[in-house]
Protein backbone atom coordinates (compact mmCIF):
# COMPACT_ATOMS: atom_id res chain seq x y z
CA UNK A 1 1.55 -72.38 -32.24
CA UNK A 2 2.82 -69.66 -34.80
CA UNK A 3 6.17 -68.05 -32.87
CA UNK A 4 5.19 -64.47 -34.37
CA UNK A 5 2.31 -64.68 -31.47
CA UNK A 6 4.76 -65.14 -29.06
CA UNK A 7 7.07 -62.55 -26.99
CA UNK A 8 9.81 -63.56 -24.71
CA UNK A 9 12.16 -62.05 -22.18
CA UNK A 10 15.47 -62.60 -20.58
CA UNK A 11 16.37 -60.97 -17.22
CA UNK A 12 20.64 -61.35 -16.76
CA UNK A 13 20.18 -60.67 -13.08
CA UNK A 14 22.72 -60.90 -10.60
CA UNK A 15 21.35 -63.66 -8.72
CA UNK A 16 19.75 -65.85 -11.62
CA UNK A 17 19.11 -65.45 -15.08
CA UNK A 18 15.27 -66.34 -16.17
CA UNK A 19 13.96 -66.22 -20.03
CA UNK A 20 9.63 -65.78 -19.84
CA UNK A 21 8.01 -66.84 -23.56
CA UNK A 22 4.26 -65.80 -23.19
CA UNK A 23 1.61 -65.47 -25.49
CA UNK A 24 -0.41 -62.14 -26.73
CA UNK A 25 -3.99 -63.18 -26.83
CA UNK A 26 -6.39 -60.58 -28.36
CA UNK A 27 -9.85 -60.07 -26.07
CA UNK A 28 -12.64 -56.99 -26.35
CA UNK A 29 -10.62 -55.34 -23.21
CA UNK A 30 -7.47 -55.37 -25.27
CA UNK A 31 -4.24 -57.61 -25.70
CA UNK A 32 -3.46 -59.87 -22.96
CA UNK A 33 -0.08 -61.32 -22.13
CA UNK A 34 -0.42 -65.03 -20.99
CA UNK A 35 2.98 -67.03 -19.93
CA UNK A 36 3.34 -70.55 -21.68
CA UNK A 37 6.77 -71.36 -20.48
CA UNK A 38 9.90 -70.14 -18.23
CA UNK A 39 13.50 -71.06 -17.80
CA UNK A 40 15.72 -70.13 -15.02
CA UNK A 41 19.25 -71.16 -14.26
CA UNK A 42 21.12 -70.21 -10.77
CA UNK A 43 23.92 -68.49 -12.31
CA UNK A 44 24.89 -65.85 -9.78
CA UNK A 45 27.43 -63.90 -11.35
CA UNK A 46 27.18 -61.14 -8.55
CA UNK A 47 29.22 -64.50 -7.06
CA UNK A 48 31.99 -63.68 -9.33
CA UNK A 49 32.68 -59.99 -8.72
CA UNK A 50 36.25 -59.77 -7.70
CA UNK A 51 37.80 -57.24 -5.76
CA UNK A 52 39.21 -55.19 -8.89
CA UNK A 53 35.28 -54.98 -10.20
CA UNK A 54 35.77 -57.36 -12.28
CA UNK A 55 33.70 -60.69 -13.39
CA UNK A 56 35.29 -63.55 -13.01
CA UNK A 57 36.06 -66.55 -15.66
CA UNK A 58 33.85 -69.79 -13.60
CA UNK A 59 30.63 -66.64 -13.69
CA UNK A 60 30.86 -65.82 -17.04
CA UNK A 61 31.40 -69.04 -18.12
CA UNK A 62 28.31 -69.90 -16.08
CA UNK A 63 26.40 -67.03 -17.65
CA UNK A 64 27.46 -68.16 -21.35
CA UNK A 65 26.29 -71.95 -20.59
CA UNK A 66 22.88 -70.67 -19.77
CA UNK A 67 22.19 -68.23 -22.19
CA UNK A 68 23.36 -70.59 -25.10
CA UNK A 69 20.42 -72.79 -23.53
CA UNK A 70 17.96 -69.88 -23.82
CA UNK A 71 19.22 -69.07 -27.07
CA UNK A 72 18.40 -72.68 -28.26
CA UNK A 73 14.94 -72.04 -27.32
CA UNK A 74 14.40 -68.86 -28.82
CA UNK A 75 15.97 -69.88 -32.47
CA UNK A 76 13.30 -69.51 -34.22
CA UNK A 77 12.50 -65.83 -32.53
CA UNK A 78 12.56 -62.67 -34.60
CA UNK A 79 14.68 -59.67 -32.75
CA UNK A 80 12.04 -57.74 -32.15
CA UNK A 81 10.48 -60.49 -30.20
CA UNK A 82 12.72 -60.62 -27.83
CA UNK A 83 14.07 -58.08 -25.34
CA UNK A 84 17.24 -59.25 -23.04
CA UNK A 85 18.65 -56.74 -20.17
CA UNK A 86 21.17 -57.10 -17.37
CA UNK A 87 20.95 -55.59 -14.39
CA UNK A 88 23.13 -54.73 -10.88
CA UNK A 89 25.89 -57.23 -11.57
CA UNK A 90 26.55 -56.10 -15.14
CA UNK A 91 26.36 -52.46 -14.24
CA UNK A 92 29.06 -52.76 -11.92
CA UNK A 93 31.26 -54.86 -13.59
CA UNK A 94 34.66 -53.68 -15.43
CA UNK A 95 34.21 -56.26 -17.89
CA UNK A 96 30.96 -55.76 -19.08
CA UNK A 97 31.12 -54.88 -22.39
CA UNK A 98 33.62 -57.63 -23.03
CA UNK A 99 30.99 -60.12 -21.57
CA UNK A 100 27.96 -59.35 -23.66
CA UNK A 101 29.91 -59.42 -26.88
CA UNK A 102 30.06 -63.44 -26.07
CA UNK A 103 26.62 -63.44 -24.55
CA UNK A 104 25.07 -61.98 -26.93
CA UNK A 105 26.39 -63.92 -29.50
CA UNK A 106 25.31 -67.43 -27.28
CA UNK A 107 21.99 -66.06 -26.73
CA UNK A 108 21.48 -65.18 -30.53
CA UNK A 109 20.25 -61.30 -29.33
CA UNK A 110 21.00 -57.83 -28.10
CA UNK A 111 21.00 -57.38 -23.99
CA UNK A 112 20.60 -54.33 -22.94
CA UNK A 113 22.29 -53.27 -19.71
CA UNK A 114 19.45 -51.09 -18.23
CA UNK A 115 20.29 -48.29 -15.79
CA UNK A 116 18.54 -48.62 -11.96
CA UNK A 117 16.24 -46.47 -12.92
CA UNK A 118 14.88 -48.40 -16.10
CA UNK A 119 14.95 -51.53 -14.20
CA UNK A 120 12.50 -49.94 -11.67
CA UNK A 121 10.16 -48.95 -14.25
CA UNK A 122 10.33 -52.61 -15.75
CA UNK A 123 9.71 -53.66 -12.37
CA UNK A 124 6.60 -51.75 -11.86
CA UNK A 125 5.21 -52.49 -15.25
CA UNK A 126 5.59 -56.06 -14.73
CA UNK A 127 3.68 -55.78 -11.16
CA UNK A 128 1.42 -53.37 -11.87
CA UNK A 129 -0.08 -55.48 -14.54
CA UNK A 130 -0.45 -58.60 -11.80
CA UNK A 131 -2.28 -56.47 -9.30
CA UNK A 132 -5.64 -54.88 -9.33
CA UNK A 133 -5.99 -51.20 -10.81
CA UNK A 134 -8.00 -50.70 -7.34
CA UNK A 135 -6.81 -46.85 -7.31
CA UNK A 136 -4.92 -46.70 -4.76
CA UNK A 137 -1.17 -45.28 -4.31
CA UNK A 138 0.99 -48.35 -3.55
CA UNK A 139 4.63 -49.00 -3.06
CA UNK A 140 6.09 -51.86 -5.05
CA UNK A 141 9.40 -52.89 -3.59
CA UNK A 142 12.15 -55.44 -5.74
CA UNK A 143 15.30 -56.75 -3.99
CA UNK A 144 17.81 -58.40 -6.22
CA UNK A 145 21.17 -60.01 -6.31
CA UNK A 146 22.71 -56.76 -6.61
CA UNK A 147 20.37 -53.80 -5.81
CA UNK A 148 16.78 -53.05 -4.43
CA UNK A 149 14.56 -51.26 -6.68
CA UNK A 150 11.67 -49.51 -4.59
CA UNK A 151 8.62 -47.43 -7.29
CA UNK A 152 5.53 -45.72 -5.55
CA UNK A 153 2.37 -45.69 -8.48
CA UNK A 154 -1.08 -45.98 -9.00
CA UNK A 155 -2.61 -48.13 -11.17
CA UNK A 156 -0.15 -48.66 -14.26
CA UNK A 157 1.40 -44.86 -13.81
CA UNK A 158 4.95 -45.02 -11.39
CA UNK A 159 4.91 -41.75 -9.47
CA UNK A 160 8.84 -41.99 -8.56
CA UNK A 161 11.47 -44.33 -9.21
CA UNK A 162 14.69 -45.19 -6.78
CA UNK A 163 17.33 -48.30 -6.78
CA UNK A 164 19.66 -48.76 -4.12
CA UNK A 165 22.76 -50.56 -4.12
CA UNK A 166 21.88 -53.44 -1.94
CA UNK A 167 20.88 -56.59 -2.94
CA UNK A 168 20.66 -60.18 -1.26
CA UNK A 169 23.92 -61.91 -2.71
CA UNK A 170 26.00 -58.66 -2.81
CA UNK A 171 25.50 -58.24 1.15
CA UNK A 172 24.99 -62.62 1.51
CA UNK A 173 28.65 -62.70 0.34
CA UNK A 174 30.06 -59.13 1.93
CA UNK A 175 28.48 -59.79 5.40
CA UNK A 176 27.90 -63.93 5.87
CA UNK A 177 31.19 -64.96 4.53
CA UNK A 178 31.05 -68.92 3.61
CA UNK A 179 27.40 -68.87 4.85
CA UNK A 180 28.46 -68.04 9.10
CA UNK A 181 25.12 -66.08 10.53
CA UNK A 182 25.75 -64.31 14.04
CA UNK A 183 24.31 -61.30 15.38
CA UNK A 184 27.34 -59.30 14.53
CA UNK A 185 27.05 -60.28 10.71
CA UNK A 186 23.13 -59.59 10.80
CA UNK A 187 23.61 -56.14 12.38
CA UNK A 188 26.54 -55.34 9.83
CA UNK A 189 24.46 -56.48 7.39
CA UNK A 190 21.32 -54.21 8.43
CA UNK A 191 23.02 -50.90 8.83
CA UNK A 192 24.31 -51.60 5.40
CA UNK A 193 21.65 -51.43 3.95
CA UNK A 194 20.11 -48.99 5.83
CA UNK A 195 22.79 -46.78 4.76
CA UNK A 196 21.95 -47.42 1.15
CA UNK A 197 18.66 -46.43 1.32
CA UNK A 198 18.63 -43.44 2.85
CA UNK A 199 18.29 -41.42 0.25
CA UNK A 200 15.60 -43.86 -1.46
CA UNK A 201 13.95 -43.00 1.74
CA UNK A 202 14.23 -38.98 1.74
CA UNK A 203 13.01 -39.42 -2.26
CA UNK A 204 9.92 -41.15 -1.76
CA UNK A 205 8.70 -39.40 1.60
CA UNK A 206 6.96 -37.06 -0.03
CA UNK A 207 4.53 -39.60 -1.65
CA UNK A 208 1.96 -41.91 0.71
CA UNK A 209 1.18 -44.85 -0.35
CA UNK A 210 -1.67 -47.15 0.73
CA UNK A 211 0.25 -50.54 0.53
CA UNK A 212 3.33 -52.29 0.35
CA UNK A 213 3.81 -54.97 -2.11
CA UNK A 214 7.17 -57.20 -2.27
CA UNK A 215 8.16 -59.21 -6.06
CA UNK A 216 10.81 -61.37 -7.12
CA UNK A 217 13.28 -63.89 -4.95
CA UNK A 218 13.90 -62.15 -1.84
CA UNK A 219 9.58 -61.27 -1.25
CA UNK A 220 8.61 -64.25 -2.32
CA UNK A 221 10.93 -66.50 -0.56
CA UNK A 222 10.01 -64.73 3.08
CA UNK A 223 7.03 -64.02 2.69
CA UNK A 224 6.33 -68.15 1.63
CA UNK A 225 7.82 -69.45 4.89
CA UNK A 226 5.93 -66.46 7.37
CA UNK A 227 3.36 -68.52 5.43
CA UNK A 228 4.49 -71.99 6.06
CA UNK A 229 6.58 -71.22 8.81
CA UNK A 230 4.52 -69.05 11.07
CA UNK A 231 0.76 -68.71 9.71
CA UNK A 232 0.90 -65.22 8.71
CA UNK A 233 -1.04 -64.14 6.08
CA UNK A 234 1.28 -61.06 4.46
CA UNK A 235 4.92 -60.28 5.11
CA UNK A 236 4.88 -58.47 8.63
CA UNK A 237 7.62 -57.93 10.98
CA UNK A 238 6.99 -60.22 13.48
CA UNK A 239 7.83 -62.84 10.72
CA UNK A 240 10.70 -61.15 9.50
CA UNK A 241 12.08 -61.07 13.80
CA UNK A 242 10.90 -64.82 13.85
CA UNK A 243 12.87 -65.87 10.88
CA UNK A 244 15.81 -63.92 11.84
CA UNK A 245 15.80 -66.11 15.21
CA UNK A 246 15.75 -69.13 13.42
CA UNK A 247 18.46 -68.29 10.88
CA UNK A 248 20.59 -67.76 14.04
CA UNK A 249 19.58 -70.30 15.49
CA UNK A 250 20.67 -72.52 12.54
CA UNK A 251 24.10 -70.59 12.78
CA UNK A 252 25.37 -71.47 9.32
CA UNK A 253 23.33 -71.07 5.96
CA UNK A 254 23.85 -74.47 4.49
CA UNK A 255 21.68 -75.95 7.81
CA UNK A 256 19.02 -73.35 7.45
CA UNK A 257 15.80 -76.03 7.84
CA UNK A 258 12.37 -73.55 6.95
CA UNK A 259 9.16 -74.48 5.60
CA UNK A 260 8.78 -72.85 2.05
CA UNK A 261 12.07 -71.90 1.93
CA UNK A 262 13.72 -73.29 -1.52
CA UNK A 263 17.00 -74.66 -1.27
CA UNK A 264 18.43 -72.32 -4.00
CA UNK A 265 17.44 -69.38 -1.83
CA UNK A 266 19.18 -70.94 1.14
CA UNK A 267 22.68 -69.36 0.03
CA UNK A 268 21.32 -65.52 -0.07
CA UNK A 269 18.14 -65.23 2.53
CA UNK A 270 20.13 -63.71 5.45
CA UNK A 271 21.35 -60.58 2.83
CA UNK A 272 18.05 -60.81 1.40
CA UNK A 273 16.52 -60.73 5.32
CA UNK A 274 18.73 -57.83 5.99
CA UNK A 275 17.91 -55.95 3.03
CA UNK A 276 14.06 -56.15 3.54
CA UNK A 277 14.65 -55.37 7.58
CA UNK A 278 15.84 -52.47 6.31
CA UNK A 279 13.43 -51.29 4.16
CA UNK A 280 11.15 -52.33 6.57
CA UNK A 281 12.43 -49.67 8.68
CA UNK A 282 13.44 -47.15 6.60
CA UNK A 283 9.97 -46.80 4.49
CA UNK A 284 8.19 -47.24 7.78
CA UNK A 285 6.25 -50.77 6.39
CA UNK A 286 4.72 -52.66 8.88
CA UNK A 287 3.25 -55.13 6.63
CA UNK A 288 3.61 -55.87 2.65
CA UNK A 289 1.55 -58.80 -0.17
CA UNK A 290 3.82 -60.70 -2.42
CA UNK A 291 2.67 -60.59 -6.02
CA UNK A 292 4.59 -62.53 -9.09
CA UNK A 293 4.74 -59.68 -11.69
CA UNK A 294 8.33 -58.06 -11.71
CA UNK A 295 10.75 -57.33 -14.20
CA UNK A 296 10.56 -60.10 -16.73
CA UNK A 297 6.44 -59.47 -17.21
CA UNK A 298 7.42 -55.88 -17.50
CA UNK A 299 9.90 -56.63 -20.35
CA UNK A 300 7.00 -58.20 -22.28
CA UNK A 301 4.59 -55.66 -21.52
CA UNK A 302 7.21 -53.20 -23.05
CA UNK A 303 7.42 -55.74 -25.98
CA UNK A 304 3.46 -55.54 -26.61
CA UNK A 305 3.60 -51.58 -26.32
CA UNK A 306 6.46 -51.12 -29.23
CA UNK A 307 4.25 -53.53 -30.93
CA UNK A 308 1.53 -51.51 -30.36
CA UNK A 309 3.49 -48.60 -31.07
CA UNK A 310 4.82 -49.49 -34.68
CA UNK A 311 1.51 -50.67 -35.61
CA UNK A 312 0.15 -47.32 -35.26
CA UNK A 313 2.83 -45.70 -36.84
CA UNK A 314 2.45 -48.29 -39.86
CA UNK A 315 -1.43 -47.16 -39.83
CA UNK A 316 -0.72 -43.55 -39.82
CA UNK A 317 1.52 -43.91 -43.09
CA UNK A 318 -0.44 -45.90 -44.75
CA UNK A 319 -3.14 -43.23 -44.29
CA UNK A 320 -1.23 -40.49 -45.45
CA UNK A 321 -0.03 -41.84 -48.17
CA UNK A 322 -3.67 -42.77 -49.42
C-alpha cells in the first residue's frame, strides 16, 4: 500500500503514548478514515513528575524508547502526514521544551504541545466522527493521565470546550500512594476532583445536552467491567458505587481482581473512579455510552481537513492563474 494514502497520529499522553496509521479511502459520501494499525506503549510520564515540576530521567527515558519505536514505523512518512501532540503531563512540566528537542528527534517529527482547550476539540472531533450525527446535543467527556477534558456539541460542531486539571494517574499517585485504597483516600480523592471541576461545571450549565458519552482509558475501562462485572448495559452509577466497593474491598491496587478490567489499568482505576464520580456529580449524569473515537481519530481527522484544505487552495491558484 502506497504510504502517501496513509495518515498517522501520535498522542504523548500522560498515561500512555499511542501512534494510529489509518487509511483515507475515497467513497460518493466523501473521504473516509479507516485504521490499519495502532501502537501503544505504557509510558506514564505523569509517573515521573517530581515535586519541583519537573520530569524525571527513568520517564523521559521511557518516553524516548517508545517514540524511537514509533518513529521506526513511520520512516517512510512525509511531515505532513503525521501530526504528534502532548498533552497534561507535558504542559505541566518544567522541562518540556528540553524533552521534545530529544523526542522529536527519536520520533523523526514535530510534537506539538496542545493547550486544554485544543486537546478538547481533538477530542470531540475524534468522537464525534465515531458516533451517529443523530442531532442531538450531547456531552462527550475524556479523562486522562493528567486532566479531564469535558465538550458539549452536536453533530461534528463543539458548542463549548473545558479541561480540568484532574486526571486518573495525577490523583492515582497524589491520593492512593503505592496503590493503598481506603475510604479516606477515595473521599480525598473525590473532593479533588470535584474541586477541579467546578468551574467546568458553572461553564457548561448553560448548555443541555441529551447524552453523556465517556472515550479513552478511564470510560472504557469502567464502563467494560459494569459490563462484565455487573450486567449493565451503559456506565450508570450504581456500577460506578459497585466498583468502588470492590476496589475497597480489594484494599490495595495490585490485588484489584475485576472482569474486563486490563491489568495495565489496574495501577490508575481508583483516580480514574474518582475522577468520573465526580463528574458524575458535578454535570448531574446519571448514565453515559462509551464510544472509541477520542483524540488520536481527531488528530487524523484534522490531518484529512489540512489536506483538504491545501488542495483547495492549490485549485484556486491554479485557476487564477489560468
Amino acid at each position: 500500500m502506497p504510504e502517501n494514502r496513509l495518515l498517522a497520529a501520535v498522542d504523548l499522553g500522560s498515561n500512555s503514548f499511542r501512534l494510529l496509521i489509518a487509511r483515507v479511502e475515497v467513497s460518493p459520501q466523501g473521504p473516509r478514515i479507516v485504521p490499519i494499525e495502532s501502537l501503544r506503549d505504557g509510558v506514564r510520564i505523569a509517573d515521573g513528575l517530581r515535586s519541583d515540576g519537573t520530569l524525571d530521567e527513568a520517564s523521559r527515558q521511557r518516553a524516548f524508547v517508545a517514540l524511537a519505536a514509533f518513529g521506526e514505523r513511520l520512516r517512510s512518512f512525509s511531515p505532513e502526514r503525521v501530526r504528534a501532540v502532548g498533552t497534561s503531563a507535558l504542559r505541566v512540566a518544567r522541562n518540556a521544551q528540553r524533552f521534545l528537542r530529544t523526542a522529536e528527534a527519536a520520533l523523526g517529527f514535530p510534537v506539538e504541545i496542545v493547550s486544554g482547550l485544543e486537546e478538547a476539540r481533538l477530542i470531540y472531533a475524534g468522537a464525534a466522527h465515531a458516533l451517529p450525527d443523530d442531532g442531538e446535543t450531547r456531552l462527550v467527556v475524556d479523562i486522562g493521565g493528567g486532566s479531564t477534558e469535558c465538550i458539549v456539541g452536536i453533530g461534528t460542531e463543539a458548542l463549548a470546550l473545558e479541561s480540568a486539571g484532574a486526571g486518573c494517574v495525577v490523583l492515582s499517585n497524589r491520593r492512593f500512594a503505592g496503590g493503598r485504597i481506603t475510604d479516606e483516600a477515595f473521599d480525598a480523592a473525590y473532593y479533588e476532583a470535584r474541586d477541579a471541576f467546578a468551574q467546568t461545571a458553572a461553564s457548561l450549565g448553560a448548555h443541555r445536552w441529551r447524552y453523556a458519552v465517556g472515550t479513552s482509558g478511564t470510560a472504557e475501562s469502567l464502563w467494560r467491567i459494569a459490563r462484565a462485572q455487573w450486567g449493565a448495559d451503559t456506565l450508570d452509577r450504581e456500577s460506578l458505587r459497585r466498583t468502588r466497593a470492590a476496589l475497597l474491598s480489594s484494599g490495595d491496587a495490585s490485588s484489584v481482581q475485576l472482569a474486563g478490567l486490563t491489568p495495565e489499568r489496574r495501577p490508575v482505576l481508583a483516580g480514574g473512579l474518582a475522577v468520573m464520580t465526580a463528574v458524575f456529580d458535578e454535570l448531574r449524569i446519571d448514565r453515559m455510552q462509551y464510544c472509541d473515537g477520542a483524540l488520536l481519530q481527531g488528530l487524523v481527522h484534522d490531518l484529512l481537513d489540512r489536506d483538504a484544505d491545501r488542495d483547495m487552495r492549490a485549485l484556486t491558484i491554479k485557476r487564477l492563474l489560468r
